[in-house]
Protein backbone atom coordinates (compact mmCIF):
# COMPACT_ATOMS: atom_id res chain seq x y z
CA UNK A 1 -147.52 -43.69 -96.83
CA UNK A 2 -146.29 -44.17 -100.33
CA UNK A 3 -144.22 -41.49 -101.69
CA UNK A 4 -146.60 -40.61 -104.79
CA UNK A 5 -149.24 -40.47 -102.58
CA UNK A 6 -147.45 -37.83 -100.37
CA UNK A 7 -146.75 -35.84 -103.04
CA UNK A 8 -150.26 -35.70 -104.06
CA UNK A 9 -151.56 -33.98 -100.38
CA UNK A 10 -148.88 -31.90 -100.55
CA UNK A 11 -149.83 -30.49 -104.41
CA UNK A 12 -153.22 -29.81 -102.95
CA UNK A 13 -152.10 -28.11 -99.91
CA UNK A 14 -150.15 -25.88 -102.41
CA UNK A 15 -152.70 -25.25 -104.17
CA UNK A 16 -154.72 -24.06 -101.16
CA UNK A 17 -151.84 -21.22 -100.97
CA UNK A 18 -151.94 -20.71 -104.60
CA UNK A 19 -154.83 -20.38 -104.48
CA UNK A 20 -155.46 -17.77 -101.85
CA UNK A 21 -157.52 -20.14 -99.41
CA UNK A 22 -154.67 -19.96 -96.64
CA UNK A 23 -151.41 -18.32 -96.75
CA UNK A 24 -149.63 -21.31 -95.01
CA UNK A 25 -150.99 -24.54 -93.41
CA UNK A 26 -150.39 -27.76 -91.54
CA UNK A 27 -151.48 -31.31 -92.06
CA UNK A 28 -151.02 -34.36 -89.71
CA UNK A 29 -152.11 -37.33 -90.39
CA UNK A 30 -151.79 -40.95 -88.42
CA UNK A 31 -152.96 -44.26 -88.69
CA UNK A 32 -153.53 -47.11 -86.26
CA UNK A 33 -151.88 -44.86 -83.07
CA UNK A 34 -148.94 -44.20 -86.00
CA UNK A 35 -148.14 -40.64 -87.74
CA UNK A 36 -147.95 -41.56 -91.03
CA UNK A 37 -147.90 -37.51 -92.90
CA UNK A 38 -146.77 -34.61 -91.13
CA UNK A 39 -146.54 -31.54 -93.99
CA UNK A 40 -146.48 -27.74 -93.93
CA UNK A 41 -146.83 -25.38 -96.80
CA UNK A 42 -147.09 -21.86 -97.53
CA UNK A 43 -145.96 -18.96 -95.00
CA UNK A 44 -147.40 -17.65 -91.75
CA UNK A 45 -149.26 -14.35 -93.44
CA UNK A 46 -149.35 -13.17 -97.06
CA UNK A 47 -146.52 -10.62 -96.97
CA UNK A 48 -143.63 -10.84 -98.92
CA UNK A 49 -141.19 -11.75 -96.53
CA UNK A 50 -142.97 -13.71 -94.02
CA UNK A 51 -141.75 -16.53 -92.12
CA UNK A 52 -142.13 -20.19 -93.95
CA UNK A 53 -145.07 -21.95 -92.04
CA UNK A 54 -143.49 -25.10 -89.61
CA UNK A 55 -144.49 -28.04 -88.73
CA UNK A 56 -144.01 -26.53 -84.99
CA UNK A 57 -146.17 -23.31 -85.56
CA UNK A 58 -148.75 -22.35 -82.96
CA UNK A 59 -152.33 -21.30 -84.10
CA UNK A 60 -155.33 -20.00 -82.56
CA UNK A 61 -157.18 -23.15 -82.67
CA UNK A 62 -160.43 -20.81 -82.12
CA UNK A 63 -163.70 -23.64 -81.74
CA UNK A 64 -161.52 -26.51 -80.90
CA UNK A 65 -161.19 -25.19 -77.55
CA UNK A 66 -164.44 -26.92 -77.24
CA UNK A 67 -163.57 -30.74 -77.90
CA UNK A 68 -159.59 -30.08 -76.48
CA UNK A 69 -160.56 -27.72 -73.38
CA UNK A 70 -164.21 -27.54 -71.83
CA UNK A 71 -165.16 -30.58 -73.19
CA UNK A 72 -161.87 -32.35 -71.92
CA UNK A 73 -162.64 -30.80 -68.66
CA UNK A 74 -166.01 -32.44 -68.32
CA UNK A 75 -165.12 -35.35 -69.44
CA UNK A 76 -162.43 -35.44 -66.14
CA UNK A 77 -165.27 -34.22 -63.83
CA UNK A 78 -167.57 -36.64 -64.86
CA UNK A 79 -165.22 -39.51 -64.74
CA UNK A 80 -164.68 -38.47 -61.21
CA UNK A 81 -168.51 -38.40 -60.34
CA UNK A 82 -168.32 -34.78 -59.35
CA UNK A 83 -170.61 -33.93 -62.68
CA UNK A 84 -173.49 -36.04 -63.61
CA UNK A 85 -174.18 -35.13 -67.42
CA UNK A 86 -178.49 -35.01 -66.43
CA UNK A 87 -177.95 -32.90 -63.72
CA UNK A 88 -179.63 -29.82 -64.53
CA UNK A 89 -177.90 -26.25 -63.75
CA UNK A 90 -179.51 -25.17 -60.73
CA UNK A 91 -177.71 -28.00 -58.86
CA UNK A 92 -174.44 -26.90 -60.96
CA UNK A 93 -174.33 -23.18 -60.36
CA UNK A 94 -174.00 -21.53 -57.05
CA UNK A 95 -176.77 -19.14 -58.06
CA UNK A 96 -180.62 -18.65 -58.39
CA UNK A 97 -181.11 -20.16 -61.87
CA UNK A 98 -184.20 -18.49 -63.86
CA UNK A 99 -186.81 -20.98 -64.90
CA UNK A 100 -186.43 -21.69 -68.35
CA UNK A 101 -182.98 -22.62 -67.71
CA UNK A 102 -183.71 -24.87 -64.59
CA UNK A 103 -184.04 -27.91 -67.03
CA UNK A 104 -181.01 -27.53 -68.98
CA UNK A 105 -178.41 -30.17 -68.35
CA UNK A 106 -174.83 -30.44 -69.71
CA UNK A 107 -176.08 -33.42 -71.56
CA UNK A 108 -178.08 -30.62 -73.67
CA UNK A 109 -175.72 -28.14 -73.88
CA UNK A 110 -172.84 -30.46 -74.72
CA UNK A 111 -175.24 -31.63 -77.97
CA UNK A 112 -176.18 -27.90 -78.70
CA UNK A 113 -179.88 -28.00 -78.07
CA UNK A 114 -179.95 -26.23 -74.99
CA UNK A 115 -181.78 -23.40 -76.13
CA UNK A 116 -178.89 -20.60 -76.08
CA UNK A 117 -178.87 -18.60 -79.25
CA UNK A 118 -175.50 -19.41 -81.51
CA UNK A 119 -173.48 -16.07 -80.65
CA UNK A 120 -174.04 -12.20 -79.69
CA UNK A 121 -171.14 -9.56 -79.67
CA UNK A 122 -170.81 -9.39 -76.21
CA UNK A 123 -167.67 -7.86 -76.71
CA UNK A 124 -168.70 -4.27 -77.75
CA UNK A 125 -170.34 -4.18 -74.13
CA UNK A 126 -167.74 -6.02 -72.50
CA UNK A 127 -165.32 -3.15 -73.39
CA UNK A 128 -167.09 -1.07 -70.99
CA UNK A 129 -167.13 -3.18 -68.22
CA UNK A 130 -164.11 -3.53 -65.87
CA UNK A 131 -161.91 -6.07 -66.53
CA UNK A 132 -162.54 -7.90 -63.68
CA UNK A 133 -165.75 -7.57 -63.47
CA UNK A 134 -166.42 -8.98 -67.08
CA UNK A 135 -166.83 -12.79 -66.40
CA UNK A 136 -169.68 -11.97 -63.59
CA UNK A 137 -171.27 -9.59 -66.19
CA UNK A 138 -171.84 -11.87 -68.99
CA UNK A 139 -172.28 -14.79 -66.84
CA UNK A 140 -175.83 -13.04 -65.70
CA UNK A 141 -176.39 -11.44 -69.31
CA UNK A 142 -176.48 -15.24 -70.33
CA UNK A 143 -178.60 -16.57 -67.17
CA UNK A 144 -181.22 -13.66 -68.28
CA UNK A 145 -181.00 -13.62 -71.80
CA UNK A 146 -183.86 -15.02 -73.70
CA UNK A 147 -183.86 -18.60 -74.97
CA UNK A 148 -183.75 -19.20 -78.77
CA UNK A 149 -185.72 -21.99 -78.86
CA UNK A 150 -187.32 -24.73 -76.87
CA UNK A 151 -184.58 -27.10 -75.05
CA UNK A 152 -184.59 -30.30 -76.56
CA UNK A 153 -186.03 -29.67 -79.49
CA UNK A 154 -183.95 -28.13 -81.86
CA UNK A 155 -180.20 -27.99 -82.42
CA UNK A 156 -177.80 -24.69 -82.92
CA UNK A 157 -174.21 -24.56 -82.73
CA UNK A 158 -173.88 -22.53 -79.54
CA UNK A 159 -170.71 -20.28 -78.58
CA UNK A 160 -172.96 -19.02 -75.73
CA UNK A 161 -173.48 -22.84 -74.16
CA UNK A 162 -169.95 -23.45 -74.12
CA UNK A 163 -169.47 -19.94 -72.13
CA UNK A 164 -172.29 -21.57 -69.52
CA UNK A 165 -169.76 -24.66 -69.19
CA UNK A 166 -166.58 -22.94 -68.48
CA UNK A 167 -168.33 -21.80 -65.70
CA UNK A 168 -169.60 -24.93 -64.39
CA UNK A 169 -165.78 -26.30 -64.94
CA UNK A 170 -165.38 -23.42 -62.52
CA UNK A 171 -167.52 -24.27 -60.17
CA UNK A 172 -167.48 -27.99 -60.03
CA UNK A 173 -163.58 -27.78 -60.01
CA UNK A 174 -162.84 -25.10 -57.61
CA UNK A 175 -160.77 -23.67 -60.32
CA UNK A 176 -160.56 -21.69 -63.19
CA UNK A 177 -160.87 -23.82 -67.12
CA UNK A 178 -157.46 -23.19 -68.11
CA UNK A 179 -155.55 -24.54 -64.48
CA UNK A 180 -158.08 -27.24 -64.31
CA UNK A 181 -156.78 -28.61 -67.85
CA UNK A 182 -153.05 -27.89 -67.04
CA UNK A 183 -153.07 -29.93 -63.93
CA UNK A 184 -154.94 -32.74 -64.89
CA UNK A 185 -153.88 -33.20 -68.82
CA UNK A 186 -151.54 -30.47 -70.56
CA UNK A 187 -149.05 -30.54 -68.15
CA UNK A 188 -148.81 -34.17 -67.24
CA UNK A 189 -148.50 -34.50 -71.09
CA UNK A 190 -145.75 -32.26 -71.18
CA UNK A 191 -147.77 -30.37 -73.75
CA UNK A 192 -145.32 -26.73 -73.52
CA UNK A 193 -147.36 -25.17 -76.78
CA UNK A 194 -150.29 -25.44 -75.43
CA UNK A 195 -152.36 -23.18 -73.69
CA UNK A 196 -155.11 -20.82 -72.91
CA UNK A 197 -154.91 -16.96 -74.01
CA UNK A 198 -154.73 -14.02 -72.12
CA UNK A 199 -154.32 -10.84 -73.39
CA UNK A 200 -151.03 -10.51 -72.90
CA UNK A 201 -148.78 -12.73 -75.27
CA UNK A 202 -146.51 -15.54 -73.53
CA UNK A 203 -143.37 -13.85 -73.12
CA UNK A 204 -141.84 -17.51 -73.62
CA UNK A 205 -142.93 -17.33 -77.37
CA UNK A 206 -141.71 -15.24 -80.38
CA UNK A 207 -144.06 -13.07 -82.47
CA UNK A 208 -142.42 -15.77 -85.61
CA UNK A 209 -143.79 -18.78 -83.63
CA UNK A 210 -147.27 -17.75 -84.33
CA UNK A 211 -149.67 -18.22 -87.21
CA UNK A 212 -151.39 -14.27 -87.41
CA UNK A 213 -154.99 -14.47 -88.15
CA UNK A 214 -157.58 -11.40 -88.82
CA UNK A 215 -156.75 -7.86 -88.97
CA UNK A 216 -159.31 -6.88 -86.49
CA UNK A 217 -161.58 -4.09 -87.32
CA UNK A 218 -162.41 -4.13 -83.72
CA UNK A 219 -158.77 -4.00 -82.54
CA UNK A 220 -157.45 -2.11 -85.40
CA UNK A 221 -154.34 -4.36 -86.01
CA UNK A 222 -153.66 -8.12 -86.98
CA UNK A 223 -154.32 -10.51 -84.52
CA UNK A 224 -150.92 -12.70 -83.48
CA UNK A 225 -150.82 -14.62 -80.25
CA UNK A 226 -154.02 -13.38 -78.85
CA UNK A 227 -157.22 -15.03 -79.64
CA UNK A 228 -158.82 -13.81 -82.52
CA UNK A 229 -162.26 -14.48 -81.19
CA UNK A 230 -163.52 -11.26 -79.96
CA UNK A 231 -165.76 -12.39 -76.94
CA UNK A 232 -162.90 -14.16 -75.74
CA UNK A 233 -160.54 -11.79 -76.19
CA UNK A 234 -163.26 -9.34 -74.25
CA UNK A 235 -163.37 -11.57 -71.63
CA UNK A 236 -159.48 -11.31 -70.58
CA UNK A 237 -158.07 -13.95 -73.54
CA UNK A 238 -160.73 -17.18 -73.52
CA UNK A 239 -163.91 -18.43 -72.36
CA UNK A 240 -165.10 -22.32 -72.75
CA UNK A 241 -165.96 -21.36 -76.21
CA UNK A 242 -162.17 -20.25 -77.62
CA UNK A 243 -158.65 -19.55 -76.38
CA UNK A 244 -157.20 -22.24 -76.71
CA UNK A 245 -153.88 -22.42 -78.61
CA UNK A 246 -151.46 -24.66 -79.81
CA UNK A 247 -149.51 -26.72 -82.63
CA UNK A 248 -150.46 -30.01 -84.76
CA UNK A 249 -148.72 -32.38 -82.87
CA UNK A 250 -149.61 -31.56 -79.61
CA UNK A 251 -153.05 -31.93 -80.89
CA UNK A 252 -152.64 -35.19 -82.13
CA UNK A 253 -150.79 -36.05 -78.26
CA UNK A 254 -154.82 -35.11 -77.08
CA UNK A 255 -156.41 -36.55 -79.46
CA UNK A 256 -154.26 -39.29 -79.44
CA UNK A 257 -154.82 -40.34 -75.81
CA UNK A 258 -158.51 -39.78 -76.52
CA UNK A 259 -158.39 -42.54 -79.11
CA UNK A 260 -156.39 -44.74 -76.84
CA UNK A 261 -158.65 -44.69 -73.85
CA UNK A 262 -161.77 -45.05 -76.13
CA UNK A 263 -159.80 -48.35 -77.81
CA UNK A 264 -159.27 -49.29 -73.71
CA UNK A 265 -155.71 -49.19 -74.43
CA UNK A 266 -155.31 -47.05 -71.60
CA UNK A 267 -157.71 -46.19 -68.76
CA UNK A 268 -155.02 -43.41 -66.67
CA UNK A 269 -156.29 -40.04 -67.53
CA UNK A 270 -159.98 -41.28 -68.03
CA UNK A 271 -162.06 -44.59 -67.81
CA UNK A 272 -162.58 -45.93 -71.75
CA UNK A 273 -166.91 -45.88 -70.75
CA UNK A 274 -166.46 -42.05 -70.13
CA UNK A 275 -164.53 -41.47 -73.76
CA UNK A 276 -167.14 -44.07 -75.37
CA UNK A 277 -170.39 -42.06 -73.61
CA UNK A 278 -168.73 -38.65 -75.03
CA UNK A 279 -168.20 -40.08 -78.48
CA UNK A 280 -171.87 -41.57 -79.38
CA UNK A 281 -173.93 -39.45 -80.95
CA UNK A 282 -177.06 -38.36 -78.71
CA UNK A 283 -179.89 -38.26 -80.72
CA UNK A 284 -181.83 -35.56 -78.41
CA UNK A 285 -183.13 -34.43 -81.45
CA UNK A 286 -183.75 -36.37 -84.65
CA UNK A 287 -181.61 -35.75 -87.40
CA UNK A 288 -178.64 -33.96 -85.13
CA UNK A 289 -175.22 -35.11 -85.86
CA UNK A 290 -173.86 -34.13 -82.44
CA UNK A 291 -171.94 -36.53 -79.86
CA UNK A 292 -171.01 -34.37 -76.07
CA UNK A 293 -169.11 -31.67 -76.81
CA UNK A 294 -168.02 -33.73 -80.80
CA UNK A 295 -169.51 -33.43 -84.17
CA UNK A 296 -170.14 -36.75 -86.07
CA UNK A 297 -170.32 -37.18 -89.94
CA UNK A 298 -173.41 -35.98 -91.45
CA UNK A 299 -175.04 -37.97 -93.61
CA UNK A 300 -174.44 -35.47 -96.68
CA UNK A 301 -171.94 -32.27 -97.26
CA UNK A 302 -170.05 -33.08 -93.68
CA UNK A 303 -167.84 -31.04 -92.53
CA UNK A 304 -165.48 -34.59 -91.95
CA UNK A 305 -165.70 -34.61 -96.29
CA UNK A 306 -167.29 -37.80 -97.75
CA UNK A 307 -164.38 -40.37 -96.48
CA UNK A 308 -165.01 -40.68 -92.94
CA UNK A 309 -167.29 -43.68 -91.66
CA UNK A 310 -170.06 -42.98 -89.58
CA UNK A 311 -168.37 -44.13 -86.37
CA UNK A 312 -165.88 -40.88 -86.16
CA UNK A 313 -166.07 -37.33 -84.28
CA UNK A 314 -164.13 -34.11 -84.80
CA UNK A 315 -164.80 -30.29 -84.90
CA UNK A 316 -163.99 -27.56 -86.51
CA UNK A 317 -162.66 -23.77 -85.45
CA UNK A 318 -163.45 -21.08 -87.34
CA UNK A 319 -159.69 -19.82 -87.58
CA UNK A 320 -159.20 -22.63 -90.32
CA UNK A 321 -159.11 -25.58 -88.02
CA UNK A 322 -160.16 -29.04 -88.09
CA UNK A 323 -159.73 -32.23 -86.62
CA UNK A 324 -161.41 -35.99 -87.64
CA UNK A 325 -160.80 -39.43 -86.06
CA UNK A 326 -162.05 -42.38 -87.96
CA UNK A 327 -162.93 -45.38 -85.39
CA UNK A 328 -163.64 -47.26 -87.76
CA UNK A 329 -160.76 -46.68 -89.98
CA UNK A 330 -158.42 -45.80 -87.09
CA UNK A 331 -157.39 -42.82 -89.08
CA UNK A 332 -157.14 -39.12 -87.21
CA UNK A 333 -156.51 -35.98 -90.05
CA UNK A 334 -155.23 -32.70 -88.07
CA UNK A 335 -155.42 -30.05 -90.29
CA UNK A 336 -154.36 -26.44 -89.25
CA UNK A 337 -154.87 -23.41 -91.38
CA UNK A 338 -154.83 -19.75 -90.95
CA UNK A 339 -157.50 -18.83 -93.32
CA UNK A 340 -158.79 -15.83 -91.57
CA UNK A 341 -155.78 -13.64 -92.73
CA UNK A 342 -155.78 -11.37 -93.30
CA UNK A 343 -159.95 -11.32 -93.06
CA UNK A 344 -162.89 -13.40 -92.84
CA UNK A 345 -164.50 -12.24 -95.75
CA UNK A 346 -162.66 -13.78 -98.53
């Protein structure tokens, strides 16, 4: 990348800190398989003598744990043939599934038009449930629950879907989300900054390694190295909707080998069809933007900005994180922020 235009990104990332937007971010960017800008700016939190923000900082990476962890995990069982993406739950779940939910399929829930409401503060009776006991809880809370709308024929962004698929990660893979990924991807990648929260920090990480997020009402002190999410953090550190944590480049090593196997430059950790099937937009219902488990451009104010072709995915988290891969362009943008500090409301 030429030098002036370096210089540019990195006046506008300043400015982002200038500006108040983030105290301290982290921008990756690589072309054709090739990182071609790798800048940090700002500090970790707005105090006057925090730590500079590094290129090796580790951030909640809040809704990404979507794309990067449940959705990586389905993608695995499907390739495998142990999940069929129109098989509906009751043939997922080792329990009596209530009627209007009989017909959902990960296909739907994957494309957020399942039906499932977009979030509930779960949390607040969570805290009252034992520990252990929590994931069974809300598991039934979400088989009982009401559905927002009619499946299939609507679309909202849905915290509570995701929740549904960690568990049919769990069941499908005899094992919990978080191991599931470890064994078959994060591990094998060598990917040591990455990983699922519990509520106890990694003792292998410094507080300095981490980028804080909110100070949590809820929690009464600033969030650093536990998930800022408070459902997840409810539910003992994640869930399939957030958790996950980790640091620009090992995104880009994910996303990355995502773009290689969809290219068919490699077929080891999936088959290219599988990558291809998750990256097309569905169409379930008309005028939806979403791919399985992946956002694609909308046609006007996308969240991708008004650069990215129409054949790209990404997501967003709500902690200030985003990711974009351009097919078409063969451009991926990693951008990591910590805008939620110290709060949301700004």
């Amino acid at each position: 990348m030429e030098e002036e235009k370096r210089d540019s990104i990195k006046r506008l990332l300043e400015d982002g800190v200038r500006e108040g937007v983030f105290p301290g971010a982290v921008l990756l960017v690589a072309r054709r398989g090739n990182m071609v800008l790798f800048e940090e700016v700002g500090n970790r939190s707005w105090i006057s003598d925090a730590s500079p923000m590094n290129r090796d900082t580790i951030f909640d990476l809040a809704s990404l744990t979507k794309p990067l962890g449940t959705t990586l995990a389905i993608m695995k069982l499907v390739d495998e043939g142990r999940i069929d993406c129109d098989r509906t739950l009751d043939g997922l779940l080792s329990v009596t599934v209530p009627e209007d939910k009989k017909v959902l399929t990960t296909r739907l829930i994957l494309s957020h038009c399942a039906g499932f409401a977009d979030w509930k503060p779960f949390y607040l009776e969570l805290e009252h449930v034992p520990i252990k006991k929590r994931k069974e809880w809300l598991r039934e809370s979400l088989l009982n629950m009401p559905l927002a709308y009619e499946p299939g024929k609507a679309t909202l962004y849905s915290d509570l879907g995701f929740m549904i698929l960690e568990w049919v990660v769990e069941e499908m893979a005899g094992m919990p989300l978080h191991r599931f990924l470890e064994k078959h991807f994060y591990a094998p990648l060598s990917l040591n900054n990455t990983f699922f929260s519990t509520n106890t920090r990694p003792a292998r990480f410094s507080k300095d390694q981490f980028a804080p997020t909110e100070e949590c009402p809820w929690r009464k002190r600033t969030i650093l190295g536990y998930v800022h999410d408070e459902n997840a953090y409810a539910l003992g550190g994640y869930s399939g909707h957030a958790g996950l944590f980790g640091t620009a480049e090992e995104v880009y090593t994910i996303v990355n080998l995502l773009r290689n196997h969809f290219l068919g430059e490699r077929n080891d950790y999936l088959t290219p069809e599988t990558v291809r099937m998750f990256f097309k937009r569905q169409n379930i219902v008309k005028g939806s933007t979403w791919a399985l488990g992946w956002d694609t451009p909308s046609p006007e104010d996308s969240s991708s900005g008004r650069y990215f072709s129409s054949d790209s995915v990404g997501h967003l988290g709500f902690t200030g994180t985003s990711l974009w891969m351009d097919f078409n362009k063969d451009v991926i943008v990693i951008f990591l922020a910590n805008r939620v500090h110290p709060t949301r409301n700004k």
